[in-house]
C-alpha atoms as a PDB file:
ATOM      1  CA  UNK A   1       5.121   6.371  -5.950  1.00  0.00           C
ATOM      2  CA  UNK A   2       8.747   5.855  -6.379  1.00  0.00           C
ATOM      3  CA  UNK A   3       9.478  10.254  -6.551  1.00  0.00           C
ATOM      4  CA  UNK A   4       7.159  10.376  -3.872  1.00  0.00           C
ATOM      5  CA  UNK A   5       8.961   7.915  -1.655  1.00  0.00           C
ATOM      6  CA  UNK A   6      12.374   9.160  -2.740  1.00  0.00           C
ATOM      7  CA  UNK A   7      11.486  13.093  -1.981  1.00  0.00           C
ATOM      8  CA  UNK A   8       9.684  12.659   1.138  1.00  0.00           C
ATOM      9  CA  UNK A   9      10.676   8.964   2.974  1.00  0.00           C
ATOM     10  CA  UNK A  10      13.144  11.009   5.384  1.00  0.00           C
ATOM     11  CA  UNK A  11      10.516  12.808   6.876  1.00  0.00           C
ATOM     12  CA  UNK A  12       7.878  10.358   7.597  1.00  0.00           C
ATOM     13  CA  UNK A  13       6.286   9.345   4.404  1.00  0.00           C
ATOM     14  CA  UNK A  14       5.780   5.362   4.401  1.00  0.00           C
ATOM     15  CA  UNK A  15       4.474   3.885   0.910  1.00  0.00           C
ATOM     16  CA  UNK A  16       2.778   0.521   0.755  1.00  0.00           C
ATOM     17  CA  UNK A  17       1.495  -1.104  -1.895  1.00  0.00           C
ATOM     18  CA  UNK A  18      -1.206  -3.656  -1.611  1.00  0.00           C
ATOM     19  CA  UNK A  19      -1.163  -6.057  -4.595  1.00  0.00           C
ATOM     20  CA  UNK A  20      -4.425  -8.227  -5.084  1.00  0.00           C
ATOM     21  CA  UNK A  21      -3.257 -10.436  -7.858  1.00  0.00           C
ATOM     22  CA  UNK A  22      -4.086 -13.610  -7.295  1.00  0.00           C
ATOM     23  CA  UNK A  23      -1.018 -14.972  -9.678  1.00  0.00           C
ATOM     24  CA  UNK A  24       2.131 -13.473  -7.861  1.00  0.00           C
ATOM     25  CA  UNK A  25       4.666 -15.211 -10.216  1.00  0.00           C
ATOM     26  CA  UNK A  26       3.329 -11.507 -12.821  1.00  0.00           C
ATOM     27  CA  UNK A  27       3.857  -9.126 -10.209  1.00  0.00           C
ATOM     28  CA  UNK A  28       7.294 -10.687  -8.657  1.00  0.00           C
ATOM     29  CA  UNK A  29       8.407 -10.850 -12.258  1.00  0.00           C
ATOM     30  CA  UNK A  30       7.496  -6.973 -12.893  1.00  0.00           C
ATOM     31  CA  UNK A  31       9.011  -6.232  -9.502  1.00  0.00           C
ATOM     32  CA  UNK A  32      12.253  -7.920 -10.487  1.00  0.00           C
ATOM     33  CA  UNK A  33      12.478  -5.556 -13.647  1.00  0.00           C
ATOM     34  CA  UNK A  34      11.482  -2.925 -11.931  1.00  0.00           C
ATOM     35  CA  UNK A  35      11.781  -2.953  -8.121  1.00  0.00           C
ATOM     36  CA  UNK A  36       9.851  -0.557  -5.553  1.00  0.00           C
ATOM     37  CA  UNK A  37      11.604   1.146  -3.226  1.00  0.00           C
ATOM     38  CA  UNK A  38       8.712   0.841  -0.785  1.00  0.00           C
ATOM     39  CA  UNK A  39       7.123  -2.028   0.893  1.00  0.00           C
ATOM     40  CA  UNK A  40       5.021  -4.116  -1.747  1.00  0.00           C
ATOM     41  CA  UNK A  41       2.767  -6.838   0.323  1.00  0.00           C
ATOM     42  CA  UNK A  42       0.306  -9.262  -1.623  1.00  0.00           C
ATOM     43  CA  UNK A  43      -3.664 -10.369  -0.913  1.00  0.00           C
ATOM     44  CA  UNK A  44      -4.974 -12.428  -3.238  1.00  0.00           C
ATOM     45  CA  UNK A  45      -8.065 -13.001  -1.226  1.00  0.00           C
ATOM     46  CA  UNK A  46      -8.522  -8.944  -1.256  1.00  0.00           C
ATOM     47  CA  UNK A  47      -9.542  -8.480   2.201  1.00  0.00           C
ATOM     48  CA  UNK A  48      -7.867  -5.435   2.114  1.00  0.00           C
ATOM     49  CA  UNK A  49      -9.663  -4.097  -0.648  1.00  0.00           C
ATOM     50  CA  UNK A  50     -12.832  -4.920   1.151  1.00  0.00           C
ATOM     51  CA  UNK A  51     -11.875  -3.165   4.323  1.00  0.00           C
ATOM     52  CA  UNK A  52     -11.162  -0.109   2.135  1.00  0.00           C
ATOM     53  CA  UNK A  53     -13.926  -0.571   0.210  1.00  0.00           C
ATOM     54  CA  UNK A  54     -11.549  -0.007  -2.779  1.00  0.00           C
ATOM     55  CA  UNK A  55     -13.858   0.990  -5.885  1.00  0.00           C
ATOM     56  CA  UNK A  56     -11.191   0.899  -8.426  1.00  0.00           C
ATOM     57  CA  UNK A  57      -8.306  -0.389  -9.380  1.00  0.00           C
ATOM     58  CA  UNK A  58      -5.518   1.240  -8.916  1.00  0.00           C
ATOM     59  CA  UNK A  59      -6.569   3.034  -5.842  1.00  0.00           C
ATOM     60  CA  UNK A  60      -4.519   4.860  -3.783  1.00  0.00           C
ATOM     61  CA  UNK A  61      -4.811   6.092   0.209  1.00  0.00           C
ATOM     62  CA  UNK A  62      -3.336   9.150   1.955  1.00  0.00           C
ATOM     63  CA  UNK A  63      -3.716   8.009   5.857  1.00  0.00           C
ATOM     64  CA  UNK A  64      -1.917   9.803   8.253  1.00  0.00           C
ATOM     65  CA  UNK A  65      -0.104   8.989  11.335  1.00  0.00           C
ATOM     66  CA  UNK A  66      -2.909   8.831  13.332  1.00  0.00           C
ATOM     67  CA  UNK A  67      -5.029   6.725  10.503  1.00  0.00           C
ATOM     68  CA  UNK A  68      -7.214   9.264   9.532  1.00  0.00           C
ATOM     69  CA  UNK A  69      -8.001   9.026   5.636  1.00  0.00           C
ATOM     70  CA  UNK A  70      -6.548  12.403   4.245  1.00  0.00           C
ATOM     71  CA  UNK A  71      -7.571  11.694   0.300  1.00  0.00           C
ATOM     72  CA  UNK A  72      -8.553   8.319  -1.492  1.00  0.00           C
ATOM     73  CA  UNK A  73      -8.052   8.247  -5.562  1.00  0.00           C
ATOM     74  CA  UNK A  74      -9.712   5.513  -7.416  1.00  0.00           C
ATOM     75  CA  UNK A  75      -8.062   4.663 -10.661  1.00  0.00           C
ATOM     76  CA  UNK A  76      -4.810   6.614 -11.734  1.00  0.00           C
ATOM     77  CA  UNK A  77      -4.692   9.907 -12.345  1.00  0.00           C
ATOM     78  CA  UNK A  78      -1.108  11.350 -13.246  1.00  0.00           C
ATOM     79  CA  UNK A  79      -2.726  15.128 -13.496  1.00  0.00           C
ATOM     80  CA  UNK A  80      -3.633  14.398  -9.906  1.00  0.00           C
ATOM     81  CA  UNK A  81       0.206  14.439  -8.401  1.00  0.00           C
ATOM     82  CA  UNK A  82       0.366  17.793  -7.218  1.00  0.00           C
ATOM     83  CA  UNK A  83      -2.541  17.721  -5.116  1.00  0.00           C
ATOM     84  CA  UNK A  84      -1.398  14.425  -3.483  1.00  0.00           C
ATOM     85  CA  UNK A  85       2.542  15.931  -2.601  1.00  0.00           C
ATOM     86  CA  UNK A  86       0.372  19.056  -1.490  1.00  0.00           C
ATOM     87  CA  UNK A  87      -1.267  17.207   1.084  1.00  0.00           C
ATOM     88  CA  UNK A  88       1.790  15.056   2.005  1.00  0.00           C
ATOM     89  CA  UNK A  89       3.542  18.400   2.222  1.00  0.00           C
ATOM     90  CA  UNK A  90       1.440  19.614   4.428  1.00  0.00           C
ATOM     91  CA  UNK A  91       1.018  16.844   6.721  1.00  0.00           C
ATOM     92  CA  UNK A  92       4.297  15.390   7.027  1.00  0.00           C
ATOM     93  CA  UNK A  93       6.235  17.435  10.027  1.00  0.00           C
ATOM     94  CA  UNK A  94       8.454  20.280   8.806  1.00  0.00           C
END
């Protein structure tokens, strides 16, 4: 997420993570050792999730700017990055 926000922020692309922990003391702790360069907001009661019906964890959304759901990946899938920065590449403006 970090390449991807780093290659493509200046043209649009907008990265937010959604943590659902419901300690945040773990996740503030990994972020200080290793801090995101993209928004990172927390909800422990996973509402979120719900509204996404998110089957998996991690699961990650490609929405675009007018919140249409371009690709959803449940779990993580490193094989998968070249599809994803396909699709951002195609739908970010040029």
């Amino acid at each position: 997420m970090s390449g991807l926000h780093h290659r493509y922020s200046a043209k649009g692309l907008v990265i937010v993570a959604i943590n659902l922990d419901k300690n945040r003391d773990a996740a503030d702790e990994f972020l200080a050792q290793y801090p995101a360069p993209f928004l990172v907001t927390f909800d422990p009661s996973g509402k979120t999730a719900e509204a996404f019906h998110v089957p998996a964890m991690p699961s990650s959304y490609l929405i675009d700017s007018a919140g249409i759901i371009l690709n959803a990946q449940a779990g993580f899938d490193p094989g998968g990055t070249g599809k994803i920065e396909a699709l951002i590449e195609e739908t970010l403006p040029r």
